[in-house]
Protein backbone atom coordinates (compact mmCIF):
# COMPACT_ATOMS: atom_id res chain seq x y z
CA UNK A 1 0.00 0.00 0.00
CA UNK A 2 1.37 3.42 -0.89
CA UNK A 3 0.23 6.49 0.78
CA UNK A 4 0.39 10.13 0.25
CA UNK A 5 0.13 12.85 2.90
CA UNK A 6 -1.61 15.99 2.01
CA UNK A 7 -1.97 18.57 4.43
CA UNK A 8 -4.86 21.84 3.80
CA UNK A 9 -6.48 24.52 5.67
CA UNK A 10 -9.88 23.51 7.36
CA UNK A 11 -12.35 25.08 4.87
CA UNK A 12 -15.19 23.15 3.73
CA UNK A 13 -14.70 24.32 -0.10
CA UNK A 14 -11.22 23.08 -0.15
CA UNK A 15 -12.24 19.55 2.28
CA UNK A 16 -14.91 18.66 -0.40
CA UNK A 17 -12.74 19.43 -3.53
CA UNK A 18 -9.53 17.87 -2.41
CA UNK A 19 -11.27 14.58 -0.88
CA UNK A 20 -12.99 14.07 -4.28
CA UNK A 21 -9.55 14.32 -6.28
CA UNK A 22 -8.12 12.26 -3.70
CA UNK A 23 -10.87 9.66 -3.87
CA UNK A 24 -10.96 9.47 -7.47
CA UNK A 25 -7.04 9.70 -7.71
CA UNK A 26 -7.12 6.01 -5.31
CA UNK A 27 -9.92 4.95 -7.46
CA UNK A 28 -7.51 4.57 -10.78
CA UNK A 29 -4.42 3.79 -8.42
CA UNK A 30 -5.46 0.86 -6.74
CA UNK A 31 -3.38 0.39 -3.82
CA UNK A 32 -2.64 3.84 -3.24
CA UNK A 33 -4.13 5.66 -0.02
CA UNK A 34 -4.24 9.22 0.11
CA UNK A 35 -4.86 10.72 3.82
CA UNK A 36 -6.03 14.36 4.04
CA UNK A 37 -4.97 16.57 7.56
CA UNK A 38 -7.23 19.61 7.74
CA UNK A 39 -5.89 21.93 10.13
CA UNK A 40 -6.39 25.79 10.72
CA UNK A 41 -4.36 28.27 8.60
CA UNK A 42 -1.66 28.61 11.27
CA UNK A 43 -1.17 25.12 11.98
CA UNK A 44 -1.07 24.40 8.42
CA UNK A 45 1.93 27.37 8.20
CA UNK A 46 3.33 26.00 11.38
CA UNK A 47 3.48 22.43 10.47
CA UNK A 48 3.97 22.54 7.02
CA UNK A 49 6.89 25.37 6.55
CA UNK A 50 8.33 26.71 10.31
CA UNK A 51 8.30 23.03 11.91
CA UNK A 52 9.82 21.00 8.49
CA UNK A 53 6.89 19.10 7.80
CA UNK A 54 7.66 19.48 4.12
CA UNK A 55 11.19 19.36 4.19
CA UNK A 56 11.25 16.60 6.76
CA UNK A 57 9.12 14.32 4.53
CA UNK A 58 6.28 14.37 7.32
CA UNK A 59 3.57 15.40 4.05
CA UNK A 60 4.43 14.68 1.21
CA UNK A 61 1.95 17.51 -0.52
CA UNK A 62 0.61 20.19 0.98
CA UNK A 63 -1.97 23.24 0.19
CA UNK A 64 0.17 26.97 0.79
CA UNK A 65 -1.01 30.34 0.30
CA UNK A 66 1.65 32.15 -2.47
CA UNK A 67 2.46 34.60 0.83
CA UNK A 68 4.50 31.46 2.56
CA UNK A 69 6.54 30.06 -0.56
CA UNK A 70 9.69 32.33 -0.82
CA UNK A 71 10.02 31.31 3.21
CA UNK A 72 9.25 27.78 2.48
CA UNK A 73 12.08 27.32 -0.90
CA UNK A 74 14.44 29.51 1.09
CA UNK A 75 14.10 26.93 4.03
CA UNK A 76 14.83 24.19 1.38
CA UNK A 77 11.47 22.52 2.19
CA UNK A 78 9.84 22.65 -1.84
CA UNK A 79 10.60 19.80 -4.33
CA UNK A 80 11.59 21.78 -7.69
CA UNK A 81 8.52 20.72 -9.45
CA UNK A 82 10.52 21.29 -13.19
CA UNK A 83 12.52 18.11 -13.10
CA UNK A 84 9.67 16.41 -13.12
CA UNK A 85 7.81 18.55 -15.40
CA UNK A 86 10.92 17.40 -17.65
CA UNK A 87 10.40 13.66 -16.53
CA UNK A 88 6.40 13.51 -16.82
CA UNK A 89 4.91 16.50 -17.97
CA UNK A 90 1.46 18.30 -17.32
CA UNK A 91 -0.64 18.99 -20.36
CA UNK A 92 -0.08 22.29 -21.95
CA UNK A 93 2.33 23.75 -18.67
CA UNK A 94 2.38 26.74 -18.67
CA UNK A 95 0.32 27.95 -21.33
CA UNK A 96 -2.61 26.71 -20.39
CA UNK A 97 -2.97 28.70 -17.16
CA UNK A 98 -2.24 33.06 -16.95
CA UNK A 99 1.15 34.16 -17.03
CA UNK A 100 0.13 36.22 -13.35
CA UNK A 101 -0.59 32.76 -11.55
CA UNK A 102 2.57 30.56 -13.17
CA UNK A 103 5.18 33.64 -12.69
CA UNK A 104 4.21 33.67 -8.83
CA UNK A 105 4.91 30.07 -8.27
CA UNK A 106 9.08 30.49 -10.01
CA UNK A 107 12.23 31.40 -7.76
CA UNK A 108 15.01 31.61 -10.51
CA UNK A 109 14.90 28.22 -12.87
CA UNK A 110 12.70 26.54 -9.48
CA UNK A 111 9.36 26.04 -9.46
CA UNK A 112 7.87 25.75 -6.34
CA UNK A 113 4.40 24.21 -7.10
CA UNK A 114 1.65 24.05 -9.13
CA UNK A 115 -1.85 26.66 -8.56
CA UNK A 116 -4.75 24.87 -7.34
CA UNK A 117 -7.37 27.60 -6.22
CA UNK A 118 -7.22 31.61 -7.20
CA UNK A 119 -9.75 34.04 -7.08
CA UNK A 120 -8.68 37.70 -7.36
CA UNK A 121 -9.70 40.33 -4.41
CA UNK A 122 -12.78 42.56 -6.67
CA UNK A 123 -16.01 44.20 -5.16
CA UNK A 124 -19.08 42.22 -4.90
CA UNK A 125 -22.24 43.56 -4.64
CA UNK A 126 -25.84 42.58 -4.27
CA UNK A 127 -27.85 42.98 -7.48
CA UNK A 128 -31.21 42.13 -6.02
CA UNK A 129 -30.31 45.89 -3.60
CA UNK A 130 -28.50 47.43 -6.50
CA UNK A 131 -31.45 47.01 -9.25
CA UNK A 132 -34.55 47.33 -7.03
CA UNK A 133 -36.48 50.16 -8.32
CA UNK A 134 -37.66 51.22 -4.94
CA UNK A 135 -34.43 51.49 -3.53
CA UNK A 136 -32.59 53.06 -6.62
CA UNK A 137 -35.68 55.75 -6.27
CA UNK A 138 -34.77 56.23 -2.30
CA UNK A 139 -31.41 56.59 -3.08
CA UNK A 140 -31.45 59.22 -5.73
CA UNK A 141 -33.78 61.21 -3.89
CA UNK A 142 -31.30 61.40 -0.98
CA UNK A 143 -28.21 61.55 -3.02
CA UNK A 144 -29.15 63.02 -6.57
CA UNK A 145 -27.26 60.69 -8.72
CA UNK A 146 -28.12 56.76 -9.78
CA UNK A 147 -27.29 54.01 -7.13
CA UNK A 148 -24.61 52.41 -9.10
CA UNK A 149 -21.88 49.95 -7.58
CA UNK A 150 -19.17 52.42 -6.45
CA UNK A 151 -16.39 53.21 -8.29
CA UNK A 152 -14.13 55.58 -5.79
CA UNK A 153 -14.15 54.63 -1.48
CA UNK A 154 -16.01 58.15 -0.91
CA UNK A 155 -18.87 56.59 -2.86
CA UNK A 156 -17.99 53.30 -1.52
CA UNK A 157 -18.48 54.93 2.20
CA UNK A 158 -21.60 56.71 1.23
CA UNK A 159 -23.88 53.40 -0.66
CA UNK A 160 -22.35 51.49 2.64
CA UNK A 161 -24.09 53.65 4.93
CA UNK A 162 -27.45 54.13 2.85
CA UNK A 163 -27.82 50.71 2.41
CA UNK A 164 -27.39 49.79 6.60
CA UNK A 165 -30.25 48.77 8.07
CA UNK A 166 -30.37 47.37 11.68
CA UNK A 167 -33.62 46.37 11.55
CA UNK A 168 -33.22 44.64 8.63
CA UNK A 169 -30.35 42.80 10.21
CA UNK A 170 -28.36 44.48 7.25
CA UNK A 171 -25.31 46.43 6.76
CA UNK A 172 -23.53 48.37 4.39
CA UNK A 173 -20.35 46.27 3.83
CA UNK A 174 -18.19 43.81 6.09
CA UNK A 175 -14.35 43.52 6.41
CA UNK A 176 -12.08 40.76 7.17
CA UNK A 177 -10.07 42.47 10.05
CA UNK A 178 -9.08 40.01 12.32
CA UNK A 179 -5.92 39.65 12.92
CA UNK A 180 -4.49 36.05 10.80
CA UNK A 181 -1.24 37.03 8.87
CA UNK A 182 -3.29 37.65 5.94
CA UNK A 183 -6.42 40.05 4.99
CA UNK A 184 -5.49 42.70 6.84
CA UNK A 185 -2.43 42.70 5.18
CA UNK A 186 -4.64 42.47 1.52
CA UNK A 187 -7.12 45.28 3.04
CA UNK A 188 -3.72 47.62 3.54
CA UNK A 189 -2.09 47.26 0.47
CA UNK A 190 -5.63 47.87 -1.74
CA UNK A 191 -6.24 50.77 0.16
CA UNK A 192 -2.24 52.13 -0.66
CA UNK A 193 -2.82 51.23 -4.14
CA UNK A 194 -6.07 52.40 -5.02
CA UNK A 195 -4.54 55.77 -3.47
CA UNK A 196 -1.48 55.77 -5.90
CA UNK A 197 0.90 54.30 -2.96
CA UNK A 198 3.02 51.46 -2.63
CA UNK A 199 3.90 49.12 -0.05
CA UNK A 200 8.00 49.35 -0.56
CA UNK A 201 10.17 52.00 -1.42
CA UNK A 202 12.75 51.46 -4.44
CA UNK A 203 14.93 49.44 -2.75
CA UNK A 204 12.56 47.27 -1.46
CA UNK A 205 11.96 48.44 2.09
CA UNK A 206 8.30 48.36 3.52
CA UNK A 207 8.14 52.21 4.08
CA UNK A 208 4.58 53.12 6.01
CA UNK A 209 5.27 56.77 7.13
CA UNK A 210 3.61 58.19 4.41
CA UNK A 211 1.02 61.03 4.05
CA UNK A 212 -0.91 58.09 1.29
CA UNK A 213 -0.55 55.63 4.07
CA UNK A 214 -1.52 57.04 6.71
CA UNK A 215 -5.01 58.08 4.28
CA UNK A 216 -5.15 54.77 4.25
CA UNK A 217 -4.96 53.54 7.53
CA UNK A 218 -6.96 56.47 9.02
CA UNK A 219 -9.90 55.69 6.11
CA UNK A 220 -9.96 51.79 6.71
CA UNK A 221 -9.82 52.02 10.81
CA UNK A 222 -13.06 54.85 10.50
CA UNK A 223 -14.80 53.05 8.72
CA UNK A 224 -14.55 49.66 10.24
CA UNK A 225 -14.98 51.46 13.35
CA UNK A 226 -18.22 52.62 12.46
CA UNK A 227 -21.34 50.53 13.11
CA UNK A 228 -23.81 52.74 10.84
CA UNK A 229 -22.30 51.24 7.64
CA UNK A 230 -19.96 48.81 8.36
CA UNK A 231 -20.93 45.10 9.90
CA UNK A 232 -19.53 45.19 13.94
CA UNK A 233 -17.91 41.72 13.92
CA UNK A 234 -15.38 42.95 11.43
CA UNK A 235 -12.86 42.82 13.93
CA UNK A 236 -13.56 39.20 14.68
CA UNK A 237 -14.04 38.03 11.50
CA UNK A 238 -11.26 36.19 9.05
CA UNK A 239 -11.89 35.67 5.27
CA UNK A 240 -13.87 32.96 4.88
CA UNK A 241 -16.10 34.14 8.13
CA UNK A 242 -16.71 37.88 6.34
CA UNK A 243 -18.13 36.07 3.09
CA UNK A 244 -20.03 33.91 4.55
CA UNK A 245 -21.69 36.87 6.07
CA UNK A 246 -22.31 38.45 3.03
CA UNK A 247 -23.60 35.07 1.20
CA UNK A 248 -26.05 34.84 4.83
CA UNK A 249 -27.82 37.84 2.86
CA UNK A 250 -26.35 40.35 5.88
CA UNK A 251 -24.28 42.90 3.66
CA UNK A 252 -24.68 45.01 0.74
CA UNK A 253 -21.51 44.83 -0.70
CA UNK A 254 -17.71 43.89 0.28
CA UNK A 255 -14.18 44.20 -1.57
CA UNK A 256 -12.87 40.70 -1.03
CA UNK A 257 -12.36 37.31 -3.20
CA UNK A 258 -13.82 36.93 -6.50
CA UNK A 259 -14.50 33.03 -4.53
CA UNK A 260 -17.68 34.17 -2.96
CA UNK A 261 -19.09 35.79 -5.53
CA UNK A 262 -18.79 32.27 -7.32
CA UNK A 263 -20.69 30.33 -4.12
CA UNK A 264 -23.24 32.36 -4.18
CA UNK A 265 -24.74 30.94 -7.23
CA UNK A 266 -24.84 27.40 -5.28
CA UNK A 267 -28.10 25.08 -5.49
CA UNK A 268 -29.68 26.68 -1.90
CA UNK A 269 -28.01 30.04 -1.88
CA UNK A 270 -30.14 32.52 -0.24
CA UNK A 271 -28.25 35.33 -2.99
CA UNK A 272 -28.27 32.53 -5.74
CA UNK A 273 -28.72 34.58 -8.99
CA UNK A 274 -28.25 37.96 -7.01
CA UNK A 275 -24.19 38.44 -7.22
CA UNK A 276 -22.02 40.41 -9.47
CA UNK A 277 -18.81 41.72 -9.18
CA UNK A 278 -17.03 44.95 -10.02
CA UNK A 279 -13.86 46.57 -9.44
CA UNK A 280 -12.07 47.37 -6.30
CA UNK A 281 -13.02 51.58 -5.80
CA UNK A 282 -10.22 53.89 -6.02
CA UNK A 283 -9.55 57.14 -4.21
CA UNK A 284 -10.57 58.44 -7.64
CA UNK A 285 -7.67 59.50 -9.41
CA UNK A 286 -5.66 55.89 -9.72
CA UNK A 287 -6.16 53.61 -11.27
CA UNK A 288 -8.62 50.01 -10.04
CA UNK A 289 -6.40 47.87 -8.45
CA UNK A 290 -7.03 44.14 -7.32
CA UNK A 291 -4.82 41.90 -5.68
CA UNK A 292 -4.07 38.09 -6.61
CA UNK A 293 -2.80 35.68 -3.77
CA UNK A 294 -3.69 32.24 -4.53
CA UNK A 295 -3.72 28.74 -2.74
CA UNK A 296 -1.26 26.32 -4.74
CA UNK A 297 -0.08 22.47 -4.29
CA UNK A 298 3.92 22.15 -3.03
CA UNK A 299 5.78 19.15 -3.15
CA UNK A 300 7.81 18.36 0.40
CA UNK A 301 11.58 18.18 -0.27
CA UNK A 302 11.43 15.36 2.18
CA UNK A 303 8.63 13.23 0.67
CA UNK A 304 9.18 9.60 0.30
CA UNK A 305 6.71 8.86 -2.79
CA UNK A 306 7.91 12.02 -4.95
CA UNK A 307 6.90 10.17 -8.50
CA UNK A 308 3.62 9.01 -6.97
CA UNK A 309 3.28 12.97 -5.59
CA UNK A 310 3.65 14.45 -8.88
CA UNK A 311 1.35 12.10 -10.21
CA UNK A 312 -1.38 13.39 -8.26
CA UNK A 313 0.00 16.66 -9.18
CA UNK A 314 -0.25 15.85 -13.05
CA UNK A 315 -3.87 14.39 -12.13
CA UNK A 316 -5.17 17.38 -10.30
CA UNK A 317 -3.76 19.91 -13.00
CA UNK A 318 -6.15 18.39 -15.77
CA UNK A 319 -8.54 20.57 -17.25
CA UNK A 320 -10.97 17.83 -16.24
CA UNK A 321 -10.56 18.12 -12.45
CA UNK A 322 -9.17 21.92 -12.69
CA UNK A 323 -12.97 22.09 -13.38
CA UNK A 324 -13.87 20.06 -11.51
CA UNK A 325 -13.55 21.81 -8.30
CA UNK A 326 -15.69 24.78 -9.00
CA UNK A 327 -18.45 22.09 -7.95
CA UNK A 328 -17.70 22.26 -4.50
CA UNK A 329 -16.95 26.63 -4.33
CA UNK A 330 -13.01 26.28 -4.92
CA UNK A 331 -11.87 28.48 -7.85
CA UNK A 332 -10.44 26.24 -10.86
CA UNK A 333 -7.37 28.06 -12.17
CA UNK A 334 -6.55 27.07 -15.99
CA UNK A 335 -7.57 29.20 -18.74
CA UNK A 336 -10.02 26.31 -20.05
CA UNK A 337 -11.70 26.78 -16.93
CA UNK A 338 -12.68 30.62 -16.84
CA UNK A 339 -13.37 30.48 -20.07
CA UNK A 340 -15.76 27.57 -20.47
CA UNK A 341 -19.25 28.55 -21.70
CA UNK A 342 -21.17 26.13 -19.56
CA UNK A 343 -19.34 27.25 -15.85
CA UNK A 344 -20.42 30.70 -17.10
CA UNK A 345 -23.50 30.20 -17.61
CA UNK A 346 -23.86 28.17 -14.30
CA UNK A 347 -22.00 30.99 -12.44
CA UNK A 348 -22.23 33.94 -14.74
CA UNK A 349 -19.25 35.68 -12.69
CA UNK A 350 -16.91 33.24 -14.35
CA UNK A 351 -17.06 35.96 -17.62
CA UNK A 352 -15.27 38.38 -15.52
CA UNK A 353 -12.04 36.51 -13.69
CA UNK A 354 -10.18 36.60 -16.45
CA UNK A 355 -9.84 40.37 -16.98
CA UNK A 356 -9.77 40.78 -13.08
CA UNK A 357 -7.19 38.90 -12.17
CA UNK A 358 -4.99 39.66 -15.53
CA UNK A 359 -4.62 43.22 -14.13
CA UNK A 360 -4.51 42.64 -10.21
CA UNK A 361 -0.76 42.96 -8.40
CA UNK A 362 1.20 40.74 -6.43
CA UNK A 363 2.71 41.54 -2.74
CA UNK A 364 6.14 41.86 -2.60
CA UNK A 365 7.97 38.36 -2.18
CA UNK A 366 10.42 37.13 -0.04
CA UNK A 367 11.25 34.96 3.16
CA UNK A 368 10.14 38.17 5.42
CA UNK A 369 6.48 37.76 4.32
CA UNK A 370 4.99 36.52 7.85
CA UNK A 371 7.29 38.63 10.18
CA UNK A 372 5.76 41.94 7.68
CA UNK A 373 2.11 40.38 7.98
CA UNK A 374 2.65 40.49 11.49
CA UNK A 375 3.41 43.97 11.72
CA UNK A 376 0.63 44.89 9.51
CA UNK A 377 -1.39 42.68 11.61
CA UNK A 378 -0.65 44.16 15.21
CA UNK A 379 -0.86 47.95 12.92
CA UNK A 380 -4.63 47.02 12.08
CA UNK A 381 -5.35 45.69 15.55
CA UNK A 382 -4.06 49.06 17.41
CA UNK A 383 -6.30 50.78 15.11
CA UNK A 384 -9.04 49.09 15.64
CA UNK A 385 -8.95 48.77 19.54
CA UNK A 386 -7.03 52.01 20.31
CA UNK A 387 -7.31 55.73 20.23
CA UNK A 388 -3.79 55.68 19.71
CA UNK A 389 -3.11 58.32 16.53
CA UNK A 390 -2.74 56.86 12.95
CA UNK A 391 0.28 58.43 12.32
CA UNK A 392 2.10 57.03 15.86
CA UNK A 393 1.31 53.49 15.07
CA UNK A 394 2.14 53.72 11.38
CA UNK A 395 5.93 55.49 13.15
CA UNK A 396 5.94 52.59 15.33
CA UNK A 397 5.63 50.08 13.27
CA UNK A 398 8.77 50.94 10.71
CA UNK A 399 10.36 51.48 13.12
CA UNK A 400 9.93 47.74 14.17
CA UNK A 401 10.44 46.78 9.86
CA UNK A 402 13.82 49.27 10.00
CA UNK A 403 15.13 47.23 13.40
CA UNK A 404 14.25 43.36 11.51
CA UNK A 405 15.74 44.78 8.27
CA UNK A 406 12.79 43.25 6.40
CA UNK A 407 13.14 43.47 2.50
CA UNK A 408 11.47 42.13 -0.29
CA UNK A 409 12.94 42.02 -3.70
């Protein structure tokens, strides 16, 4: 009996998709045994990259956000996936899937693994609020132009708060502020770049004390702050937890993954058929920005079954089971798969990823990645649970990047 060790985060999408690939995998393997570990999104960054899990051959595969891969190659824990692209190939790697989601998975002549689930940060918005005539009369009446989906964050702040309604159990928008290494770094960074700023200076260096970020900062922490047009458990609530919020029918509108405007069209969905997306607002003089960070499949340096690994890696690449996986609410990531007319029509969303996520950014990569997020993390958290000035915490906190001489390429 061979076996294979796959390690994920805990979220139901990804459970259901990966134990059907696994299950059908065994089913044309016979003798082979794949076991699944479903942990939470620490553990799975603790065990997999900072405790060796990878590199010691404890999993042999293992689910990663993009965020954790320059730590995890420069801690020698990633199989270089090309020799074995060499040895067995995929079908049609790379052209097959966009240049944005390949050139994030190479370091130099290595590649570090293969995407599995993307789904670019957009806005998504209600169209069953947006397009009822009632409420597009109410709002022009108070505001004098059409109630559109909003194109710059003063707009985005002002259809937030007209669309609040406590008794209604309804509000405005929702955020994913709490505090895991991850969206409150994504909720930073849009708001620099929809201003015109940037995370890093030239050389690299996070640089925060600046009059765009602190707009930023002071903009997101009021308006998470605020309870008239923005939904209170922000604070306390992670990704996954803010859209399923919004898919409960509890929010207006929110600027996160182009992932749950694709479950809401699912068989039962209270917002089935009421879901669009847009782009991310702007301050109103840059340019929409979005942001991709993606979940992709690493082999462990360490792994004992490396041929039977990339097998799996070969099997869950095909445009048959890249597809596949939309069943279940993951986000397929080939070309074939965005573009295919039936998905479309089953989610009609599907007709906009492609031009989303062909213009969003990238973070800026390296090993430093977590120890940044962290900062971000704790600069978000003061924000939201302090009086403390913007501008102080934004000071303190390069000063803490300047003293860890964090830099990203």
């Amino acid at each position: 009996m061979s076996q294979l060790r796959i390690i994920l985060r805990n979220y139901a999408d990804f459970e259901n998709a990966l134990t059907e690939e696994a299950r059908l995998f065994e089913a044309r393997h016979p003798g082979t045994k794949i076991e699944l570990i479903s942990v939470g999104i620490h553990e799975l960054y603790k065990s997999a990259v900072t405790d060796g899990g990878l590199r010691d051959g404890h999993f042999d595969l293992a689910l990663l956000v993009t965020d954790w891969l320059a730590e995890a190659q420069a801690a020698g824990a990633l199989e270089d996936l090309h020799h074995w692209q060499q040895l067995i190939p995929m079908h049609d790697w790379p052209s097959g899937w966009p240049h944005s989601l390949v050139q994030s998975l190479l370091f130099g002549d290595h590649l570090s693994s293969i995407p599995w689930h993307d789904g670019p940060e957009c806005l998504v918005y209600r169209t069953d609020l947006f397009e009822n005539p009632d409420t597009r009369a109410a709002f022009r009446s108070q505001f004098f132009h059409d109630l559109a989906p909003p194109t710059t964050w003063e707009e985005f702040e002002q259809t937030a708060r007209f669309f609040t309604d406590h008794a209604a159990g309804r509000y405005g928008t929702v955020f994913a502020a709490f505090p895991d290494g991850h969206n409150t770094l994504y909720d930073f960074a849009l708001q620099l770049w929809s201003r015109g700023g940037e995370l890093t200076d030239s050389t690299g260096r996070p640089f925060l004390t600046t009059p765009i970020a602190l707009s930023a900062l002071a903009f997101y922490r009021r308006i998470v702050r605020d309870p008239e047009l923005c939904h209170p458990r922000s604070p306390q609530l992670d990704s996954t937890q803010s859209g399923d919020t919004f898919l409960a029918g509890n929010v207006a509108m929110m600027a996160n993954w182009f992932g749950f405007a694709a479950r809401a069209a699912r068989e039962g969905s209270p917002l089935a058929g009421k879901v669009a997306i847009a782009p991310i607002p702007t301050a109103g003089f840059a340019a929409p920005s979005s942001l991709t960070v993606f979940w992709a499949l690493a082999m462990g340096r360490g792994s004992r079954h490396k041929e039977l690994a990339w097998q799996f890696l070969r099997f869950v690449s095909t445009p048959e089971r890249d597809l596949g996986i939309t069943r279940h609410g993951a986000v397929g990531t080939r070309l074939s798969t965005w573009r295919n007319p039936q998905l479309q029509s089953r989610i009609p969303v599907y007709r906009e990823i492609e031009s989303i996520s062909l213009g969003a950014r990238q973070l800026p990569s390296g090993p430093a990645m977590a120890s940044f997020a962290a900062i971000i993390d704790d600069v978000i958290s003061r924000a939201l649970t302090t009086s403390e000035p913007s501008a102080a915490i934004l000071e303190s906190a390069q000063r803490e990047i300047d003293s860890k001489g964090i830099l990203f390429k």
